[in-house]
Protein backbone atom coordinates (compact mmCIF):
# COMPACT_ATOMS: atom_id res chain seq x y z
CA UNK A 1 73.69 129.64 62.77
CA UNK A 2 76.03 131.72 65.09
CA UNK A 3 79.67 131.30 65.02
CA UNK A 4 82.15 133.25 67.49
CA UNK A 5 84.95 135.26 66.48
CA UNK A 6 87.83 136.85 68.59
CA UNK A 7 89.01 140.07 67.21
CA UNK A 8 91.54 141.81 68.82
CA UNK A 9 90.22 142.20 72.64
CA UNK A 10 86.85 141.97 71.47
CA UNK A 11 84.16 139.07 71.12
CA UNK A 12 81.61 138.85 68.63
CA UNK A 13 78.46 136.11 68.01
CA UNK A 14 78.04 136.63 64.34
CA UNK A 15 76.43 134.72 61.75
CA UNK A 16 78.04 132.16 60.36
CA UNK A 17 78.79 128.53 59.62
CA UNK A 18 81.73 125.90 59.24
CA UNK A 19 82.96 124.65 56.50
CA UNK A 20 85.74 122.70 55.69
CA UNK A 21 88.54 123.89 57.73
CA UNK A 22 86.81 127.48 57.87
CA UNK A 23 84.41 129.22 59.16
CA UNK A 24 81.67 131.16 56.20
CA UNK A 25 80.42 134.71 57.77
CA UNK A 26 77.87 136.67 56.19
CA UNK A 27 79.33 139.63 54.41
CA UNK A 28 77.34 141.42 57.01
CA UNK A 29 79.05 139.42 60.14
CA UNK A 30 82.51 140.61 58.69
CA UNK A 31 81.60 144.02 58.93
CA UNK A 32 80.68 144.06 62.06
CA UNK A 33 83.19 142.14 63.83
CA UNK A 34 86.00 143.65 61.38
CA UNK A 35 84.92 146.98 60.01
CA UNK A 36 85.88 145.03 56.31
CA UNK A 37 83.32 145.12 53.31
CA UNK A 38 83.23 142.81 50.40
CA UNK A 39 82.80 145.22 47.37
CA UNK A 40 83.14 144.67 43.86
CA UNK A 41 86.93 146.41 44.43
CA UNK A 42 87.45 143.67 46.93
CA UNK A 43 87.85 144.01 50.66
CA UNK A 44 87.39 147.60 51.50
CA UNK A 45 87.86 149.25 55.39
CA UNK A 46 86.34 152.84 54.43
CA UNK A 47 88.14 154.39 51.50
CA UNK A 48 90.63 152.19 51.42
CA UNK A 49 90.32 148.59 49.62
CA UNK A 50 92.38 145.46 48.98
CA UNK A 51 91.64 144.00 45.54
CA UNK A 52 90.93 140.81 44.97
CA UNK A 53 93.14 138.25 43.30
CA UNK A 54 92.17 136.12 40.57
CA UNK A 55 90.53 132.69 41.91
CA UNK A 56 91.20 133.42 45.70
CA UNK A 57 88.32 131.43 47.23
CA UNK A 58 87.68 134.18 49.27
CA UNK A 59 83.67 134.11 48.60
CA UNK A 60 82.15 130.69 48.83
CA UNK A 61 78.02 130.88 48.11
CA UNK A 62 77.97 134.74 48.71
CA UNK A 63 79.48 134.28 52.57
CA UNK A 64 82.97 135.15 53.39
CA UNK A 65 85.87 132.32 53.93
CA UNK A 66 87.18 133.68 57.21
CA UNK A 67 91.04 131.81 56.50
CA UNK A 68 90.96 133.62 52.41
CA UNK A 69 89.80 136.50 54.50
CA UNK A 70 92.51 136.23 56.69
CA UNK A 71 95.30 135.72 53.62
CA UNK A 72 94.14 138.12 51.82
CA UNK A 73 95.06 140.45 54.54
CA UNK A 74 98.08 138.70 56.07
CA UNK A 75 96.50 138.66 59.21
CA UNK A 76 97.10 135.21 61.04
CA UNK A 77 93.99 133.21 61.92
CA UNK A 78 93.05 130.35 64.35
CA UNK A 79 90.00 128.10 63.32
CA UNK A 80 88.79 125.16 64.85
CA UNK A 81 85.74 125.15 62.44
CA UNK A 82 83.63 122.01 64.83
CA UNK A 83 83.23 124.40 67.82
CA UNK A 84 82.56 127.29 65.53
CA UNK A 85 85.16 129.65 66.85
CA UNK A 86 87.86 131.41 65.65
CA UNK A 87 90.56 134.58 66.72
CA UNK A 88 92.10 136.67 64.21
CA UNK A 89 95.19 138.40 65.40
CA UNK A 90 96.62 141.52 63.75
CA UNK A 91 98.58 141.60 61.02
CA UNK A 92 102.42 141.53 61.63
CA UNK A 93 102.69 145.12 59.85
CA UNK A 94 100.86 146.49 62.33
CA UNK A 95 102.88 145.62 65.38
CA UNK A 96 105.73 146.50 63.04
CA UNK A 97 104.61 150.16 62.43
CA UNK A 98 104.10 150.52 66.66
CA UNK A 99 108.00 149.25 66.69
CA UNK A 100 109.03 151.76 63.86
CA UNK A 101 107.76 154.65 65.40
CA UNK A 102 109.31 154.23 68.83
CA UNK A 103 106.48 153.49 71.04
CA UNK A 104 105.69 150.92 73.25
CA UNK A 105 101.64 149.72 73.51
CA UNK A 106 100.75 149.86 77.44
CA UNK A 107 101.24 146.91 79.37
CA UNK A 108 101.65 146.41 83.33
CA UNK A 109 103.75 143.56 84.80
CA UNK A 110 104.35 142.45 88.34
CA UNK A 111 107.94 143.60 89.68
CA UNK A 112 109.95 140.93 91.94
CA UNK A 113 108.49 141.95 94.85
CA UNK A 114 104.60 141.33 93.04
CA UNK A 115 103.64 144.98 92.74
CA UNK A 116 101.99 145.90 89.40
CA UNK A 117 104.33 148.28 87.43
CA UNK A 118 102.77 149.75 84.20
CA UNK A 119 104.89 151.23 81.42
CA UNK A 120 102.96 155.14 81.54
CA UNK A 121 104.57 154.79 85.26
CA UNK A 122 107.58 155.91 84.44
CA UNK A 123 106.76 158.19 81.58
CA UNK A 124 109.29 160.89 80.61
CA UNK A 125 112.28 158.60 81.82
CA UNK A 126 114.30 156.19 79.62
CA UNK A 127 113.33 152.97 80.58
CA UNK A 128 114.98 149.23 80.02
CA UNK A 129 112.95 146.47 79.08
CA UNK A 130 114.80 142.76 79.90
CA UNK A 131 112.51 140.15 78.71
CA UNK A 132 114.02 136.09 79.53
CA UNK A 133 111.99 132.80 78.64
CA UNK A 134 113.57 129.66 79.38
CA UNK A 135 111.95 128.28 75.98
């Protein structure tokens, strides 16, 4: 059975199933929509790996629990398990790390007057950013 998952910008049909409140991927299906492996160190991306905690639920009849995935990395997920969809975000350290070192990511926003207005526009100038939400 094929499940979608939203990773970043990207969309992937991977195999899968609900369960619970979660969706189960095949250890294969993470790695391709992630770039994570389930080894016997734990999750590994390349060289580097995440060990596994003691009792984490994170492997339910050899397939992946994509919310103990999610935990496990502190990356925050959105399930709805019935439709057989979810979106993983990034984790909060690394929008944190973009912050720390001074640069923006790209974006492009209308001006007043409509016209698209992308950040690398005004590269090389200081720039001020004045964000409002009436929530």
């Amino acid at each position: 059975m094929s499940v979608t998952l939203v990773v970043g910008a990207e969309t992937f049909e991977v195999e899968g199933e609900p369960h619970d409140r979660t969706l189960l991927l095949t250890p294969d299906a993470l790695r391709e929509a992630t770039g994570w492996e389930l080894r016997a160190e734990g999750l590994c991306l390349g060289d580097a790996c995440v060990p596994r905690r003691p009792n984490d639920r994170l492997v339910v009849d050899g397939s992946v629990d994509l919310v103990a995935f999610a935990a496990t990395l502190r990356r925050p997920v959105a399930v709805e398990a019935a439709a057989r969809i979810a979106v993983l975000a990034d984790s909060p350290e690394e929008h944190a790390q973009v912050i720390a070192e001074g640069t923006a990511p790209p974006f492009t926003l209308p001006d007043l007057d409509g016209k698209d207005v992308s950040l690398a526009d005004s590269r090389g100038r200081k720039r001020l950013l004045l964000a409002w939400a009436s929530w």
